[in-house]
PDB file of N, CA and C in Angstrom:
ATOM      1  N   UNK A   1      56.311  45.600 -18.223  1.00  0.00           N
ATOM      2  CA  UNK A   1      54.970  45.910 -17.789  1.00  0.00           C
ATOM      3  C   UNK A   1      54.277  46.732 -18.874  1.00  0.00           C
ATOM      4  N   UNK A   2      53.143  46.567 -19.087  1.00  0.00           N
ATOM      5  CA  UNK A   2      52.377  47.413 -19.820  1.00  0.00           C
ATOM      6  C   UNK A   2      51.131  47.950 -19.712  1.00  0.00           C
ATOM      7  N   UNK A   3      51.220  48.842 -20.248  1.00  0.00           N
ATOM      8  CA  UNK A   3      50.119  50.206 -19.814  1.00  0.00           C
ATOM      9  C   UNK A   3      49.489  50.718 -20.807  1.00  0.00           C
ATOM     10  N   UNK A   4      48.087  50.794 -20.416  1.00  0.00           N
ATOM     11  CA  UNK A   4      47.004  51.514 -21.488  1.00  0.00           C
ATOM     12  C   UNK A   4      46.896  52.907 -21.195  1.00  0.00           C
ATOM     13  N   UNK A   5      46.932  53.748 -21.683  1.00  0.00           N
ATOM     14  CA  UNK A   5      46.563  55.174 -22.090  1.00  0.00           C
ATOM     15  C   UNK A   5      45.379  55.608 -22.901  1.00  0.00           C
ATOM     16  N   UNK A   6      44.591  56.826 -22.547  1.00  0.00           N
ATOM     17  CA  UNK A   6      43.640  57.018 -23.195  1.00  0.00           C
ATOM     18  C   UNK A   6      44.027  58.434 -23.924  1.00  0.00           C
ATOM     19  N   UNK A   7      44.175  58.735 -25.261  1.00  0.00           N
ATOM     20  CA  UNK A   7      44.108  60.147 -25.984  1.00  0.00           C
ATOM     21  C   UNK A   7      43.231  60.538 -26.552  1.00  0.00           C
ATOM     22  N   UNK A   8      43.285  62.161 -26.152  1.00  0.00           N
ATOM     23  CA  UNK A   8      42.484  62.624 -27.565  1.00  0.00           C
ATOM     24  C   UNK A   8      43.012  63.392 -28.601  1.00  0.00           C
ATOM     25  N   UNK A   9      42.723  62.371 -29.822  1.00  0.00           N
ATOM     26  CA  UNK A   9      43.446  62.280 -30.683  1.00  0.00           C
ATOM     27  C   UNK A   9      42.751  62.933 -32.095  1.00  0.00           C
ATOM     28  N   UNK A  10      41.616  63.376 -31.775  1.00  0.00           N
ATOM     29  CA  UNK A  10      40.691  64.352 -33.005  1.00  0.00           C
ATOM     30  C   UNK A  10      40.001  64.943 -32.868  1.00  0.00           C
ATOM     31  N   UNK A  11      39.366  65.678 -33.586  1.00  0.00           N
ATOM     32  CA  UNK A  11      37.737  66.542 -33.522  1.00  0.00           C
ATOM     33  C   UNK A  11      37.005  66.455 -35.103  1.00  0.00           C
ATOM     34  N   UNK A  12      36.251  66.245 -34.887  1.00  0.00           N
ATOM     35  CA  UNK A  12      35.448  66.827 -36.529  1.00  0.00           C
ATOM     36  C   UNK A  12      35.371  68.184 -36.791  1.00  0.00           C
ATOM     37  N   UNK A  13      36.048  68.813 -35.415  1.00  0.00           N
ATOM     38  CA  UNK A  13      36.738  70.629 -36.222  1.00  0.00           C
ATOM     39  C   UNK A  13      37.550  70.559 -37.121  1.00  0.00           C
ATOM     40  N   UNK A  14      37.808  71.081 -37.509  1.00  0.00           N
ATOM     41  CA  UNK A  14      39.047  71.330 -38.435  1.00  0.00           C
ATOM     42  C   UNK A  14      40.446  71.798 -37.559  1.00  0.00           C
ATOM     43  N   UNK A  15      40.091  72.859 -36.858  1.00  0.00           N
ATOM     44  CA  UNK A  15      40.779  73.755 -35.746  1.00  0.00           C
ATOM     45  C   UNK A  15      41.286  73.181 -34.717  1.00  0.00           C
ATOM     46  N   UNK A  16      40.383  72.506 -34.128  1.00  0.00           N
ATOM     47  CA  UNK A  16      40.253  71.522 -32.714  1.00  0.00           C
ATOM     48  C   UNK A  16      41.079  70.076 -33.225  1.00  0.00           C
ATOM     49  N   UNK A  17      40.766  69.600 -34.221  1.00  0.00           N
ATOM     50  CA  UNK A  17      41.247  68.448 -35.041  1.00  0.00           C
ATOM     51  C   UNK A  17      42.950  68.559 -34.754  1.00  0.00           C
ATOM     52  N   UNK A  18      43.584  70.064 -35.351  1.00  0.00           N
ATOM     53  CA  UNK A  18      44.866  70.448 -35.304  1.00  0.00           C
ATOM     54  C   UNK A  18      45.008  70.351 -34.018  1.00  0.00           C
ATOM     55  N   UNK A  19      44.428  70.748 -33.092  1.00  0.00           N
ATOM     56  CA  UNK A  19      44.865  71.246 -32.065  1.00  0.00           C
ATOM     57  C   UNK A  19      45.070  69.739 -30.986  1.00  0.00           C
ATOM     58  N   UNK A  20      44.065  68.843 -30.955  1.00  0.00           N
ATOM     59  CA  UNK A  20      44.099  67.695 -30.427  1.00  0.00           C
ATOM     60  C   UNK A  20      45.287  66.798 -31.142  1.00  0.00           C
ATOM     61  N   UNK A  21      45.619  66.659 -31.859  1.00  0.00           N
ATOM     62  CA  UNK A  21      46.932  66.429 -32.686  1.00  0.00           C
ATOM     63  C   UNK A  21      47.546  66.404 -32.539  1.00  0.00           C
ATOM     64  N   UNK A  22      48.198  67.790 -32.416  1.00  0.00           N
ATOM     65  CA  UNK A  22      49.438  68.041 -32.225  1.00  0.00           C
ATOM     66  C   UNK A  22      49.698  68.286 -30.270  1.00  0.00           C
ATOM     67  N   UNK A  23      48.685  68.043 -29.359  1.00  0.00           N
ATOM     68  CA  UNK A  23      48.810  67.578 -27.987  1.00  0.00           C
ATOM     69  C   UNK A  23      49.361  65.987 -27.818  1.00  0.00           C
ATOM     70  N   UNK A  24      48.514  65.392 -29.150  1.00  0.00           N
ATOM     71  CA  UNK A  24      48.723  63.685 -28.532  1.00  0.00           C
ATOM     72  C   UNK A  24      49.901  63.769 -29.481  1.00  0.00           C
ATOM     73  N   UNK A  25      50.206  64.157 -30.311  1.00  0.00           N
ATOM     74  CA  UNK A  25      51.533  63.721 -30.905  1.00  0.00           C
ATOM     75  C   UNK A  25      52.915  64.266 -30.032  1.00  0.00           C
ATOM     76  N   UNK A  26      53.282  65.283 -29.380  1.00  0.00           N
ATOM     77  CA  UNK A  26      53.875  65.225 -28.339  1.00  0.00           C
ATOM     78  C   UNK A  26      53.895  64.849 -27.305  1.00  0.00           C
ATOM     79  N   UNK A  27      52.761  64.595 -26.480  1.00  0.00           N
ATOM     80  CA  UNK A  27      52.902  63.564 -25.069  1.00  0.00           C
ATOM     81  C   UNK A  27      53.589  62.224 -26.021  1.00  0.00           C
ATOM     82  N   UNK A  28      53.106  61.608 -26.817  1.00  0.00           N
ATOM     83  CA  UNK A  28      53.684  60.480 -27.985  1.00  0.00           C
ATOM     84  C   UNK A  28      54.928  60.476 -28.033  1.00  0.00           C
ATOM     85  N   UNK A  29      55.334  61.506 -28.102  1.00  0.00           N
ATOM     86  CA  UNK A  29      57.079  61.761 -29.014  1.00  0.00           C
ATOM     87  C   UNK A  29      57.662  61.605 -27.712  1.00  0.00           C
ATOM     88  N   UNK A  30      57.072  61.984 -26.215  1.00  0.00           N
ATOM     89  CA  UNK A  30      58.234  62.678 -24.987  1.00  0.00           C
ATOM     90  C   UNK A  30      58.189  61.194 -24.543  1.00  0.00           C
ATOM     91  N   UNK A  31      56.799  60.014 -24.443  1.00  0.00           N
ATOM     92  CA  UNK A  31      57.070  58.925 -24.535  1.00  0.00           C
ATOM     93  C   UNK A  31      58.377  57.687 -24.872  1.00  0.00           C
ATOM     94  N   UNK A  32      58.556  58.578 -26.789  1.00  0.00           N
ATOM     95  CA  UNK A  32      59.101  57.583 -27.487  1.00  0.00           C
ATOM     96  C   UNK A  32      60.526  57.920 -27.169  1.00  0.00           C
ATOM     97  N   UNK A  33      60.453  59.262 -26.461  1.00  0.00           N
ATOM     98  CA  UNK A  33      62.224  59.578 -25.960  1.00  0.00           C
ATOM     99  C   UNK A  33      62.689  58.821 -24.878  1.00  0.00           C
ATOM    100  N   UNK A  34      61.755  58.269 -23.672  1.00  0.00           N
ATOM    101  CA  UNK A  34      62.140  57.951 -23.094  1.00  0.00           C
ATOM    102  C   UNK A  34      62.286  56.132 -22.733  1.00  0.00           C
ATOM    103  N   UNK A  35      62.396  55.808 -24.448  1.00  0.00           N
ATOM    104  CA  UNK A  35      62.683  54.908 -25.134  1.00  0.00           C
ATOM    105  C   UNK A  35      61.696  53.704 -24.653  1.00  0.00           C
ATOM    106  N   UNK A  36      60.307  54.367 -24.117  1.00  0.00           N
ATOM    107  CA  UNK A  36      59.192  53.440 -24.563  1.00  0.00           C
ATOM    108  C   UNK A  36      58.469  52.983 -25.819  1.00  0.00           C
ATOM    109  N   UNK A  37      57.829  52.054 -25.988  1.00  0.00           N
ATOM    110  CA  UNK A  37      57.634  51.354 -26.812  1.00  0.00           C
ATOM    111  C   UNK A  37      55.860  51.919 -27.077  1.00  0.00           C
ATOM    112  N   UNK A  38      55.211  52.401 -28.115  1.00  0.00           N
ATOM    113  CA  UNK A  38      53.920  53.214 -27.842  1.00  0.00           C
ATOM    114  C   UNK A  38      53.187  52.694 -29.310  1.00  0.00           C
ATOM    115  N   UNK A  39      52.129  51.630 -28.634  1.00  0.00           N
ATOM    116  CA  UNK A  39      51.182  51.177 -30.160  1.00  0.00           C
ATOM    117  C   UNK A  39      49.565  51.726 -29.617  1.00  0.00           C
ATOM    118  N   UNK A  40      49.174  51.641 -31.397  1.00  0.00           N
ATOM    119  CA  UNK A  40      47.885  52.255 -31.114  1.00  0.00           C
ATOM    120  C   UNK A  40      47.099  50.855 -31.119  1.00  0.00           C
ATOM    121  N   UNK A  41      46.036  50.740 -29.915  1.00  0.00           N
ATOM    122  CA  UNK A  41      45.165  49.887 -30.165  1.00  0.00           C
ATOM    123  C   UNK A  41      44.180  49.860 -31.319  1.00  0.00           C
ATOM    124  N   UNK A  42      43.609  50.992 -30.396  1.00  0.00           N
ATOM    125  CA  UNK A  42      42.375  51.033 -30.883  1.00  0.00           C
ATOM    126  C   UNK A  42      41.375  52.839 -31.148  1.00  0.00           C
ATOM    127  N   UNK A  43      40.918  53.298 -31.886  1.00  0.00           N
ATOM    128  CA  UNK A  43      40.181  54.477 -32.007  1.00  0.00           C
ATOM    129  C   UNK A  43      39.103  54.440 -32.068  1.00  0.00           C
ATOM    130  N   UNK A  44      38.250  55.106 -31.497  1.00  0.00           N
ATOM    131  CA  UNK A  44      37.125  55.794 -31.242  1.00  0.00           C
ATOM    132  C   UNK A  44      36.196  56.655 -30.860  1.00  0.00           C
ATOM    133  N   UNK A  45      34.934  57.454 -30.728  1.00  0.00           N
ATOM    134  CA  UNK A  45      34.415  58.289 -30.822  1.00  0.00           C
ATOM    135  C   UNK A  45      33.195  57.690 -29.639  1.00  0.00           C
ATOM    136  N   UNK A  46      32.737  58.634 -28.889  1.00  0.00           N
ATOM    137  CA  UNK A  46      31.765  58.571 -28.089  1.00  0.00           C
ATOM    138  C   UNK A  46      30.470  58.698 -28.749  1.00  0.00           C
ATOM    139  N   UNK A  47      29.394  57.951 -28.035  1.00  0.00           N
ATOM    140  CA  UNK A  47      27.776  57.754 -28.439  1.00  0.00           C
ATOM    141  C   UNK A  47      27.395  59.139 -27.855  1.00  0.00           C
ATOM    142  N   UNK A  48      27.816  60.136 -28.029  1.00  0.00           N
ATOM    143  CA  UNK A  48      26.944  61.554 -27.818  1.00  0.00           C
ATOM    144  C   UNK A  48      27.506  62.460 -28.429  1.00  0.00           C
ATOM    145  N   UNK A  49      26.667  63.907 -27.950  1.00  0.00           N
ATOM    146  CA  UNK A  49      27.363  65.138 -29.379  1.00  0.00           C
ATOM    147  C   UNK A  49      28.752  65.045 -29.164  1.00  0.00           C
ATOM    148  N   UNK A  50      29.279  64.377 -28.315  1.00  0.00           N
ATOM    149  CA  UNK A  50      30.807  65.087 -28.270  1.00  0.00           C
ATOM    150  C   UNK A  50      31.301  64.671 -29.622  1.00  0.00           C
ATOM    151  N   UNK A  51      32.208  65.193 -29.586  1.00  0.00           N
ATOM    152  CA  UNK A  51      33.203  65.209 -31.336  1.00  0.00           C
ATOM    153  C   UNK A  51      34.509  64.734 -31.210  1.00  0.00           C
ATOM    154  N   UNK A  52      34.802  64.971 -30.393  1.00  0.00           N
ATOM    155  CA  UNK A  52      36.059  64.166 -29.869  1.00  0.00           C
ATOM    156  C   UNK A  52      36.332  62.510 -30.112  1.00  0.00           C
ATOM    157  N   UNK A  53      37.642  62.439 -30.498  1.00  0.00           N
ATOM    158  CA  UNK A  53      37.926  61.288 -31.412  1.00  0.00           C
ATOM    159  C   UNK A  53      39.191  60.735 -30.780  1.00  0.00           C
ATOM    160  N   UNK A  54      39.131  59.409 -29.471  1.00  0.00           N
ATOM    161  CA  UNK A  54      39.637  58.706 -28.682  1.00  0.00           C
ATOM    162  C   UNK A  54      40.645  58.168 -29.256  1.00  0.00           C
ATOM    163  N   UNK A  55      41.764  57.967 -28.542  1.00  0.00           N
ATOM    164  CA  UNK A  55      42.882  56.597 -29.170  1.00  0.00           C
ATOM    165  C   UNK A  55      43.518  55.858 -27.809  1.00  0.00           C
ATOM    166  N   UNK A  56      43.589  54.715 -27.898  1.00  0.00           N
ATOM    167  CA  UNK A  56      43.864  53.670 -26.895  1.00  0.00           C
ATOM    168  C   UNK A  56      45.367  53.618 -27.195  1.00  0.00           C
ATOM    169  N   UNK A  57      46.321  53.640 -26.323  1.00  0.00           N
ATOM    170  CA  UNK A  57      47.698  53.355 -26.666  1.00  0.00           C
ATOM    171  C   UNK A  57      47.884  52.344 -25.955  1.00  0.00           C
ATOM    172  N   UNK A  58      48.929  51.183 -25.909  1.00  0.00           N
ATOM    173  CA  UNK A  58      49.471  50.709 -25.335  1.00  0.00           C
ATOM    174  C   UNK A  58      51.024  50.903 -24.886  1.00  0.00           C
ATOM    175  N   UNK A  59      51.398  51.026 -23.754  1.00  0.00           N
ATOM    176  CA  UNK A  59      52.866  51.563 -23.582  1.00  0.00           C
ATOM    177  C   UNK A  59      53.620  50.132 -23.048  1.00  0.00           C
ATOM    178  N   UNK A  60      54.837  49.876 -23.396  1.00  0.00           N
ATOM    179  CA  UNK A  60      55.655  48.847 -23.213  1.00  0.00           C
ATOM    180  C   UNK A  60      57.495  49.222 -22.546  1.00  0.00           C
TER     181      UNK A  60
END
């Protein structure tokens, strides 16, 4: 079965950038322990001020 996930995976902070990062790269890792299969679709950014910088996973 497979499953889409939505992350946030950046900022155009510098600070926030780190910080969103290193959140999606561990939910990622506790994923890949539990010997799922985790691709990135797709990335993107919202049509308003937000700064925040999306990633689509697919889980298998």
């Amino acid at each position: 079965m497979k499953k889409i996930i939505t992350l946030e995976i950046g900022n155009s902070s510098w600070w926030k950038n780190r910080k969103y990062r290193r959140e999606a790269a561990s939910e990622i890792r506790k994923l890949r322990k539990k010997n799922k299969k985790v691709k990135l679709l797709k990335k993107y950014q919202l049509d308003s001020s937000n700064t925040v910088i999306y990633g689509d996973y697919e889980i298998s």
